[in-house]
N, C-alpha and C. Protein backbone atom coordinates (compact mmCIF):
# COMPACT_ATOMS: atom_id res chain seq x y z
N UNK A 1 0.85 -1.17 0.00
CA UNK A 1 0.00 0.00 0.00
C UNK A 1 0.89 1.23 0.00
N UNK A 2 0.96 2.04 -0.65
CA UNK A 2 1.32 3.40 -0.63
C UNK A 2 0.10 4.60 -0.87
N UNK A 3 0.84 5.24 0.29
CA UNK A 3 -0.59 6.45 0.81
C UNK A 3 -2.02 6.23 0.64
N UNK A 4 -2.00 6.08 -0.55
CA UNK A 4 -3.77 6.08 -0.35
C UNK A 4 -4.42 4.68 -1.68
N UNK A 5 -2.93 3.98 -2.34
CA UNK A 5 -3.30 3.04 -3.34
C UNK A 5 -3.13 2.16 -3.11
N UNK A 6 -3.34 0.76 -3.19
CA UNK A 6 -3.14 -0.19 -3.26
C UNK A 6 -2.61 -1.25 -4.40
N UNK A 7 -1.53 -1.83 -4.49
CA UNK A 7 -1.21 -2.27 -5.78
C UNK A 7 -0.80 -3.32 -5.44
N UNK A 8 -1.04 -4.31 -6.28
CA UNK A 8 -0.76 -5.74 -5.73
C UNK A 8 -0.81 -6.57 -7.75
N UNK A 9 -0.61 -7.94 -7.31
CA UNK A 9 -1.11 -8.84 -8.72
C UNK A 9 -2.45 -9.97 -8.74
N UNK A 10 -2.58 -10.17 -9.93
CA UNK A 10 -4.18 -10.46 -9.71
C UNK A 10 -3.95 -12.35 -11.22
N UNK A 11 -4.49 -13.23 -10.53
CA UNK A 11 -4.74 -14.32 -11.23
C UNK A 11 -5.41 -14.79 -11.46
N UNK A 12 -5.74 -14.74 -13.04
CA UNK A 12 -7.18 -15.17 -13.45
C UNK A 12 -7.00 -16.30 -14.06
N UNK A 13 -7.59 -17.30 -13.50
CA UNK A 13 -7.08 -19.24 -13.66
C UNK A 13 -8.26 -19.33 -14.59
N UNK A 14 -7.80 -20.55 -15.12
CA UNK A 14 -8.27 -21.29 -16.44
C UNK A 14 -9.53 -22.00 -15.71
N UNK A 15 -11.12 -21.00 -15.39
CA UNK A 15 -11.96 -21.44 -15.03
C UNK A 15 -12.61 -21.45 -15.91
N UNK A 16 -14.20 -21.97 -15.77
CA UNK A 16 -15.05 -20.64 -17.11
C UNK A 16 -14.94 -19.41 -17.26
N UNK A 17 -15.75 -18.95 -15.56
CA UNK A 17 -15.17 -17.66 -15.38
C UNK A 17 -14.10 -17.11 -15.90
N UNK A 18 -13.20 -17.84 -15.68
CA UNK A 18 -11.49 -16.99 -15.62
C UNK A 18 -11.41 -17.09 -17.03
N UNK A 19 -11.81 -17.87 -17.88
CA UNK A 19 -11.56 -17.61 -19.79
C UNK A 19 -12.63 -16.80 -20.25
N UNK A 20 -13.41 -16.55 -19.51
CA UNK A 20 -14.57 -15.59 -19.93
C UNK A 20 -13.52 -13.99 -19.56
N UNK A 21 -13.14 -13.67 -18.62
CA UNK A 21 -12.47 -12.75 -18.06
C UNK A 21 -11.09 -12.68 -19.04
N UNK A 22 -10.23 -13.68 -19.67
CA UNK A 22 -9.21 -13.61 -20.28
C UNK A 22 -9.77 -13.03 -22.00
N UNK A 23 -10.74 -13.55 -21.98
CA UNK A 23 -11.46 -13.31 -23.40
C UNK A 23 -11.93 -11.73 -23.69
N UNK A 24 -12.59 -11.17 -22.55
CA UNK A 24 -12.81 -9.71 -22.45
C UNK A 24 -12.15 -8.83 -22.53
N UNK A 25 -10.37 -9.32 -21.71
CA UNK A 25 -9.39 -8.47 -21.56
C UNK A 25 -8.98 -8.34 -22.70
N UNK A 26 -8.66 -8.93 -23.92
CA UNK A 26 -8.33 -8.77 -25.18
C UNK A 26 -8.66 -7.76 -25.77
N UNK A 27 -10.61 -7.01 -25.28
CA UNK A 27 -10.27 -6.05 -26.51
C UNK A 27 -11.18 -4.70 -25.34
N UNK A 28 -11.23 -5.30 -24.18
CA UNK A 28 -12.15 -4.43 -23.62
C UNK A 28 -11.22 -4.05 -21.93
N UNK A 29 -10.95 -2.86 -21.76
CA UNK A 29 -10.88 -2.61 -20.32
C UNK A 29 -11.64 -3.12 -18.94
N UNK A 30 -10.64 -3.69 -18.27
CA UNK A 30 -11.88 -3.96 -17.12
C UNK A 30 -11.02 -3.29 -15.88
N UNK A 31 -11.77 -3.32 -14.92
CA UNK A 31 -11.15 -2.76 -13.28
C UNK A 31 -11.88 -3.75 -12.32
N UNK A 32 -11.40 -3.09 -11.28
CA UNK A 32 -11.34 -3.84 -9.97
C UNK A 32 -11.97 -3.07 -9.38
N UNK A 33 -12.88 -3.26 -8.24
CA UNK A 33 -13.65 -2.91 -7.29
C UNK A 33 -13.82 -3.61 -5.73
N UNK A 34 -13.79 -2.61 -5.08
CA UNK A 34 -13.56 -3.71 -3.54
C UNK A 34 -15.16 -3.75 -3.12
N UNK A 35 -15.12 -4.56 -1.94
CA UNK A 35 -16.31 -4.84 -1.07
C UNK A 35 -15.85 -4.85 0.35
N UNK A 36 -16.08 -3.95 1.05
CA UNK A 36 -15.76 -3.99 2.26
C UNK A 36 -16.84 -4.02 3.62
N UNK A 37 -16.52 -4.05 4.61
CA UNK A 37 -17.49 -3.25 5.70
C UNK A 37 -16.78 -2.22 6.52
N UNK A 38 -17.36 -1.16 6.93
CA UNK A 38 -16.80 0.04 7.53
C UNK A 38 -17.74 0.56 8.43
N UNK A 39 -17.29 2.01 8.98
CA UNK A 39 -18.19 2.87 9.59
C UNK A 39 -18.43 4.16 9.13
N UNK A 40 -19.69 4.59 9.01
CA UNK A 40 -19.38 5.78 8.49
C UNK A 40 -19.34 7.00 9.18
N UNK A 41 -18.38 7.60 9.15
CA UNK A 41 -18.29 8.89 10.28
C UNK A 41 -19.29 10.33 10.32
N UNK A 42 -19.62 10.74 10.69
CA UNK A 42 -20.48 12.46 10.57
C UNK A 42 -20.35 12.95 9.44
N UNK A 43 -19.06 13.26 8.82
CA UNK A 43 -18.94 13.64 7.09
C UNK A 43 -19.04 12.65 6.29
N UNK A 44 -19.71 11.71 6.34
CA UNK A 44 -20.18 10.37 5.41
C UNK A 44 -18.89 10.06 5.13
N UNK A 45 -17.87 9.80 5.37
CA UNK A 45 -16.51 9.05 5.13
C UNK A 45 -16.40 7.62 5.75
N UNK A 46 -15.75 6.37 5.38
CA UNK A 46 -16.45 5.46 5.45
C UNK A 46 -14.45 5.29 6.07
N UNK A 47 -14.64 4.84 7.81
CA UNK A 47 -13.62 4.73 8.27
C UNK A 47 -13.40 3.50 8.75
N UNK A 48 -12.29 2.84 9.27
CA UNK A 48 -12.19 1.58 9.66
C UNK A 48 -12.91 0.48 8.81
N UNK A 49 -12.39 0.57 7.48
CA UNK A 49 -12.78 -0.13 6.47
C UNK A 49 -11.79 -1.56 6.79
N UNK A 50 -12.90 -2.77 6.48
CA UNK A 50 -12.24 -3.95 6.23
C UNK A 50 -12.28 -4.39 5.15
N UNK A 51 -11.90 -4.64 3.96
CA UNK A 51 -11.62 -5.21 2.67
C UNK A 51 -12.42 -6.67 2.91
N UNK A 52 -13.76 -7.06 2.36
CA UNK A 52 -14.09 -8.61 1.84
C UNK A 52 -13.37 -8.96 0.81
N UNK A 53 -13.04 -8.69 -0.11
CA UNK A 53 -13.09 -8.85 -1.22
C UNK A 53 -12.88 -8.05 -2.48
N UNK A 54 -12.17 -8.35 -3.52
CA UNK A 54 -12.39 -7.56 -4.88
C UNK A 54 -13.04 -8.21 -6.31
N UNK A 55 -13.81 -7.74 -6.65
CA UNK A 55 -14.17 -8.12 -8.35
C UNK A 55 -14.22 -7.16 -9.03
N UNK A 56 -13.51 -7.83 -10.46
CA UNK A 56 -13.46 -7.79 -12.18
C UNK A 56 -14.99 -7.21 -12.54
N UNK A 57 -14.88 -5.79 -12.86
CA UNK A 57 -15.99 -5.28 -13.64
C UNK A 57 -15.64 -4.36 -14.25
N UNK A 58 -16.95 -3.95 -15.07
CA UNK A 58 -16.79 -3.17 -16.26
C UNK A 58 -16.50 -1.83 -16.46
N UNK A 59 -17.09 -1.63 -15.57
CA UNK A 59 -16.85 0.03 -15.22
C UNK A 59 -16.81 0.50 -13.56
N UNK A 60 -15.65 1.10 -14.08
CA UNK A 60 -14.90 1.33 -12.21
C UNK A 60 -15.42 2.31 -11.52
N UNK A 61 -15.36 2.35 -10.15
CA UNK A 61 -15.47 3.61 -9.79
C UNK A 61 -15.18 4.64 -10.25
N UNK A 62 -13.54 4.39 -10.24
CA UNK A 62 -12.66 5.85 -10.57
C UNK A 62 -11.74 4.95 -11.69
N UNK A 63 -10.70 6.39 -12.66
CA UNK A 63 -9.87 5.87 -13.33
C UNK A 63 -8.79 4.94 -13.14
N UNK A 64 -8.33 4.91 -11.64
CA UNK A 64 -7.51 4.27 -11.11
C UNK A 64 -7.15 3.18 -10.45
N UNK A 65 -8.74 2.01 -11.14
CA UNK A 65 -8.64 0.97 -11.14
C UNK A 65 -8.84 -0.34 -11.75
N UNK A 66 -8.20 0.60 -13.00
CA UNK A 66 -7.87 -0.44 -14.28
C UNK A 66 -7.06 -1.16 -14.50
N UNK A 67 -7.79 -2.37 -14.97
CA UNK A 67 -6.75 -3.65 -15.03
C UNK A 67 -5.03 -3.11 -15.68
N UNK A 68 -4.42 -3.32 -15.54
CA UNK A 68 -2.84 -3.23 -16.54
C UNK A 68 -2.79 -4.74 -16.86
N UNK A 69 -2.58 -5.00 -18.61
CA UNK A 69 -1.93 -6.25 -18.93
C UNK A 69 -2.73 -6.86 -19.38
């Protein structure tokens, strides 16, 4: 993690899923999106976040969580 990003690597195995996902990446952008649980503070800021999880979708929140590769 640095400051405020998270960057890590991501493996998409020879499932259905995962050749459906290898098949997309060829001609279409995808990103990542988390699922967490948190709290949300007085200024709606969502603190003491725990990370469930991330999934492969189509359109990201923000620009800065697009697949590379």
């Amino acid at each position: 993690m640095d400051d405020k990003f998270l960057y890590g690597n991501l493996k998409i195995f020879d499932t259905p899923s995962g050749k459906i996902v290898q098949e997309i990446l060829k001609t279409t952008p995808l990103y990542m999106a988390s699922r967490g649980l948190g709290e949300i503070d007085e200024n709606g800021r969502v603190k003491d976040i725990n990370i469930i999880s991330f999934d492969i979708v189509l359109e990201g929140g923000f620009e800065n969580c697009k697949i590379n590769g």
